[in-house]
Protein backbone atom coordinates (compact mmCIF):
# COMPACT_ATOMS: atom_id res chain seq x y z
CA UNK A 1 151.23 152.64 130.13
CA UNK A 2 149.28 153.63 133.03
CA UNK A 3 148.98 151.65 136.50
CA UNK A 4 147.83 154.03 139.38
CA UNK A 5 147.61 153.24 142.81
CA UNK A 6 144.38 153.37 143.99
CA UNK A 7 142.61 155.07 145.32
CA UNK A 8 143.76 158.72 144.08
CA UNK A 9 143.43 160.51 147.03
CA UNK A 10 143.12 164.83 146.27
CA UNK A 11 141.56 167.14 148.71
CA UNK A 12 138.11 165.99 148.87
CA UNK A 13 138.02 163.46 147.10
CA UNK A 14 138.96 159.49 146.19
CA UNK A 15 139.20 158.84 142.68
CA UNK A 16 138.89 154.20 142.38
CA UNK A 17 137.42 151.93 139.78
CA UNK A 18 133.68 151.21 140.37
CA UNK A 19 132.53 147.69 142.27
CA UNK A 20 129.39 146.41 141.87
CA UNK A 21 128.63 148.11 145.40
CA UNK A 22 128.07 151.32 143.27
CA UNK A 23 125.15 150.19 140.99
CA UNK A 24 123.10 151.84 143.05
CA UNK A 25 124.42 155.09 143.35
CA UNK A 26 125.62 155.22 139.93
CA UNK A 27 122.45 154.10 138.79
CA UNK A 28 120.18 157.05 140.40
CA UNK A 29 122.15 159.56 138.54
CA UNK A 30 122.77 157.69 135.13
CA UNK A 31 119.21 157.00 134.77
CA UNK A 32 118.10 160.74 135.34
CA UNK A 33 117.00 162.73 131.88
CA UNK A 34 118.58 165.83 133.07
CA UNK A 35 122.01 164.35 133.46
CA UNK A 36 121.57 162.33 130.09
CA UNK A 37 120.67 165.46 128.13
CA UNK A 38 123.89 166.15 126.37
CA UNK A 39 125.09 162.27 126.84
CA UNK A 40 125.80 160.34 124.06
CA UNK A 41 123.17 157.50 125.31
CA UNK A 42 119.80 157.78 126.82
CA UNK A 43 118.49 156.94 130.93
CA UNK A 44 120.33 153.72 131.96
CA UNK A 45 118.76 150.82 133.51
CA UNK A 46 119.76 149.57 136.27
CA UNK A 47 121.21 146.63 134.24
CA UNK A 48 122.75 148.53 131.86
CA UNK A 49 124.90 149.93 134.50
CA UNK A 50 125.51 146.95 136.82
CA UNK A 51 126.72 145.57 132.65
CA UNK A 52 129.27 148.67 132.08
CA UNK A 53 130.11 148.51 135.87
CA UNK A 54 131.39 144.68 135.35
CA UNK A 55 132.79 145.17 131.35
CA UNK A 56 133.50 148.43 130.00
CA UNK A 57 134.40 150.46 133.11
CA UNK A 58 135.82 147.70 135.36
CA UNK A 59 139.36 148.61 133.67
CA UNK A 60 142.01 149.21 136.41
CA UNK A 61 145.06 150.63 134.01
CA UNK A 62 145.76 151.49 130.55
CA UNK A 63 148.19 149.06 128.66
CA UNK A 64 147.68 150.42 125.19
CA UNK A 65 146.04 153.11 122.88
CA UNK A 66 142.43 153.00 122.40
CA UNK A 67 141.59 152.46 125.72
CA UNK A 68 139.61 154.08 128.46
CA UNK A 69 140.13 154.33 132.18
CA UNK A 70 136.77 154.95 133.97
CA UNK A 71 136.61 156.02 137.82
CA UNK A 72 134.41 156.51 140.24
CA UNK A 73 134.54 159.95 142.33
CA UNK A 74 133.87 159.62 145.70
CA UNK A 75 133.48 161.93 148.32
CA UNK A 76 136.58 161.45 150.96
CA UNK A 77 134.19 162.74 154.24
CA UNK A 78 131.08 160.73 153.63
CA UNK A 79 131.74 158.19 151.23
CA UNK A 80 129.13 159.41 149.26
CA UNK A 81 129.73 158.84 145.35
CA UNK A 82 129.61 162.04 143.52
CA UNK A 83 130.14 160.91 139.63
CA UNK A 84 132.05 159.50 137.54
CA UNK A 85 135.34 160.40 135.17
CA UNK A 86 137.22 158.74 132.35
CA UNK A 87 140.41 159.60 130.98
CA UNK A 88 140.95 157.90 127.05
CA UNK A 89 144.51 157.11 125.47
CA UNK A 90 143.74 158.36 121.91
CA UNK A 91 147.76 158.00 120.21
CA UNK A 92 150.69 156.62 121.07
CA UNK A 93 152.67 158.37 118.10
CA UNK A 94 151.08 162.06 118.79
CA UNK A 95 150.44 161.15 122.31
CA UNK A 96 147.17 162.52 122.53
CA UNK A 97 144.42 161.64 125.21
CA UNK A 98 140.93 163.57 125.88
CA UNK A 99 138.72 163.46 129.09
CA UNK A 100 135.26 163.14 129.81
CA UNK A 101 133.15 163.38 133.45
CA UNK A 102 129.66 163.45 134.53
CA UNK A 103 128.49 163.85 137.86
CA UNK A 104 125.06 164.11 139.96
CA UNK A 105 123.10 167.00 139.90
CA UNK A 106 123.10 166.75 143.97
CA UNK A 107 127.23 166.95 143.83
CA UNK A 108 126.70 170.60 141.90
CA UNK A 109 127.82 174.06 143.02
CA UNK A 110 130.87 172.46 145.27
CA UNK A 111 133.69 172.54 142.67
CA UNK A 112 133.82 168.36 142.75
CA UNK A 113 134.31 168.09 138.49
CA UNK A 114 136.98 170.69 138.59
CA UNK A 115 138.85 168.65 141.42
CA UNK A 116 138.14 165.16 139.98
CA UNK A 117 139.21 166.59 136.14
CA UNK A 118 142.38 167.96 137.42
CA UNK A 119 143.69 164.79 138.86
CA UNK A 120 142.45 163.44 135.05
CA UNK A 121 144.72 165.57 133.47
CA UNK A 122 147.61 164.94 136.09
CA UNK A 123 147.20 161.26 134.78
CA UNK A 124 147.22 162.02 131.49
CA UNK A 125 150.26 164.55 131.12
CA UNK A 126 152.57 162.94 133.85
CA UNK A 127 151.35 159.39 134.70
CA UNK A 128 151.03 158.26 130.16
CA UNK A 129 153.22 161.25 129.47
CA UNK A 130 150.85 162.77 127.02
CA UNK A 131 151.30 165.74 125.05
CA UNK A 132 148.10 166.77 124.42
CA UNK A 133 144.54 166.06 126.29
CA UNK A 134 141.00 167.30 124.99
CA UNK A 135 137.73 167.63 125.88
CA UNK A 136 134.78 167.50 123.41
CA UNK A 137 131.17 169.07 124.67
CA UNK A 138 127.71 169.68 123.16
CA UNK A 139 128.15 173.57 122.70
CA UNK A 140 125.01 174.04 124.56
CA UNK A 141 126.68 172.25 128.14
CA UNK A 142 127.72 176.05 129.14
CA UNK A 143 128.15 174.11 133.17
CA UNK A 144 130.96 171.77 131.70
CA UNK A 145 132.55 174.31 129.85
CA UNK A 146 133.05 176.03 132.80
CA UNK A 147 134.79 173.38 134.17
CA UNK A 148 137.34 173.15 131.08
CA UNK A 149 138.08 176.60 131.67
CA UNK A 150 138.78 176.48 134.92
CA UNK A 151 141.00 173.61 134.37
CA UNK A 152 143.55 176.02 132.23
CA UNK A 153 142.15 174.04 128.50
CA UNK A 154 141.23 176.47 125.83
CA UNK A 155 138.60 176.33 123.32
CA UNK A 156 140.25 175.44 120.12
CA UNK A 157 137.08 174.80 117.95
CA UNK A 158 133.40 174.70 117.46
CA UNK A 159 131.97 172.65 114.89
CA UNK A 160 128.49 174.06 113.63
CA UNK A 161 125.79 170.89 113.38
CA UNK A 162 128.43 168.22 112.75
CA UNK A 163 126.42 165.79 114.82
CA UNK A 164 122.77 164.41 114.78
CA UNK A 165 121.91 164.29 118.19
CA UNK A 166 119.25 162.83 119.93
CA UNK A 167 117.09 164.04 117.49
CA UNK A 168 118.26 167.41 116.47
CA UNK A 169 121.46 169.06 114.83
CA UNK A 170 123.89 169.89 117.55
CA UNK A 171 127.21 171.81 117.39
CA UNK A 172 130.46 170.07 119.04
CA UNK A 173 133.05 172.95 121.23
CA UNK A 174 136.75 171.47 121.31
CA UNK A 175 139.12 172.09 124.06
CA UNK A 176 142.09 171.14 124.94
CA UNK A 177 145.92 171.66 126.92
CA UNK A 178 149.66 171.16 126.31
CA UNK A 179 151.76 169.26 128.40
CA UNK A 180 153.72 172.51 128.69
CA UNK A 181 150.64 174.50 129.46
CA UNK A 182 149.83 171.83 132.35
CA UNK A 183 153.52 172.06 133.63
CA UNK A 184 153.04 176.21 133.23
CA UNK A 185 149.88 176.18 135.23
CA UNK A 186 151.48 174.14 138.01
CA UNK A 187 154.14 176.32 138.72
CA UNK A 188 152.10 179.37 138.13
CA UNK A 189 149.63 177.69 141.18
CA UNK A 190 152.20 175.91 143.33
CA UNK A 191 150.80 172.38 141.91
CA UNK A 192 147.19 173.58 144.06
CA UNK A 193 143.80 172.76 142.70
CA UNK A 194 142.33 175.24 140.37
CA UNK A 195 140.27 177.58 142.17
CA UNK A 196 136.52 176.10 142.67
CA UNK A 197 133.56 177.83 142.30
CA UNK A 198 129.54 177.69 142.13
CA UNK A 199 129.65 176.32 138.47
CA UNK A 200 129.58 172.84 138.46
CA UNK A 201 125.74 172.55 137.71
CA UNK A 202 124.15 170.11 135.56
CA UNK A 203 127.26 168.99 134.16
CA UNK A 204 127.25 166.51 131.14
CA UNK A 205 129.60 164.04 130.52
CA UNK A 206 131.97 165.08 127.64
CA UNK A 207 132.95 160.88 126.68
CA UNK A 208 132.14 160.70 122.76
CA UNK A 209 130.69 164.32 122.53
């Protein structure tokens, strides 16, 4: 089980559960075409969001597999919200998990998904104890692959056209990390951030992809 303090404080950032006080934040990014391109739904409504923000992503800990802790990411300077990340609890016997983000195109180019995801994985391999956490990405999201790699997870797969999507065949890349890799890549760094860059453009969320 997970129960984390909130909020997750990292460098820049504040990692919470959303309030209702976010709808319209969370809104002007979720309903943008760009941002939905490689999403596995279409613009949101304003309702549609002020519904997830009150159901589906109102979660505040994981108590058993199948479920999915959503967060908003918040900038820790400004108060500004920046996106949004969700960590799933896949297997309890394998203890597997995967991640997802997506963020708003006027958060990009600051290294925000890389610092958000890593705290994700942190969760995931030492909070629920997981042994393995993956990441699944419309091939074509080359920004959010970025981010994966930076993040230490390797590309394990592609699957050619194994999805109809949004009209069209699309392929599905695979990542994932270790528990030993994450422990490996924390010594190696001194338990630091991975390094940030300009690549955190147009990402897509990963969630169901």
């Amino acid at each position: 089980m997970l129960h984390p303090d909130y909020p997750i404080v990292t460098e820049r950032l504040l990692l919470r559960p959303a309030t209702l006080a976010d709808l319209d934040e969370m809104h002007a990014y979720k309903s943008r075409p760009d941002v939905c391109r490689y999403l596995p739904y279409e613009p949101m409504s304003r309702e549609q969001v002020a519904e997830r923000i009150s159901g589906l992503w109102a979660r505040t800990e994981l108590t058993e597999v199948g479920q999915s802790l959503n967060l908003c990411v918040e900038e820790k300077a400004s108060g500004r919200l920046l996106g949004d990340v969700v960590l799933f609890w896949r297997n309890a016997e394998n203890r597997t998990g995967e991640i997802g983000y997506v963020f708003s195109p006027d958060a990009a180019g600051h290294g925000y998904a890389t610092e958000a995801a890593t705290e994700l994985l942190r969760l995931g391999f030492e909070g629920l104890v997981l042994h393995r956490i993956t990441a699944q990405l419309d091939a074509r999201n080359t920004a959010s692959a970025r981010v994966l790699e930076r993040l230490g997870m390797r590309r394990e797969a592609l699957h050619r056209e194994d999805m109809w999507f949004k009209n069209e065949w699309s392929d599905t890349a695979v990542y994932a990390m270790l528990a030993q890799e994450w422990h490996n890549l924390k010594t190696t760094a001194g338990d630091r951030v991975p390094q940030r860059d300009q690549a955190d453009a147009q990402l897509g969320e990963l969630q169901g992809r």
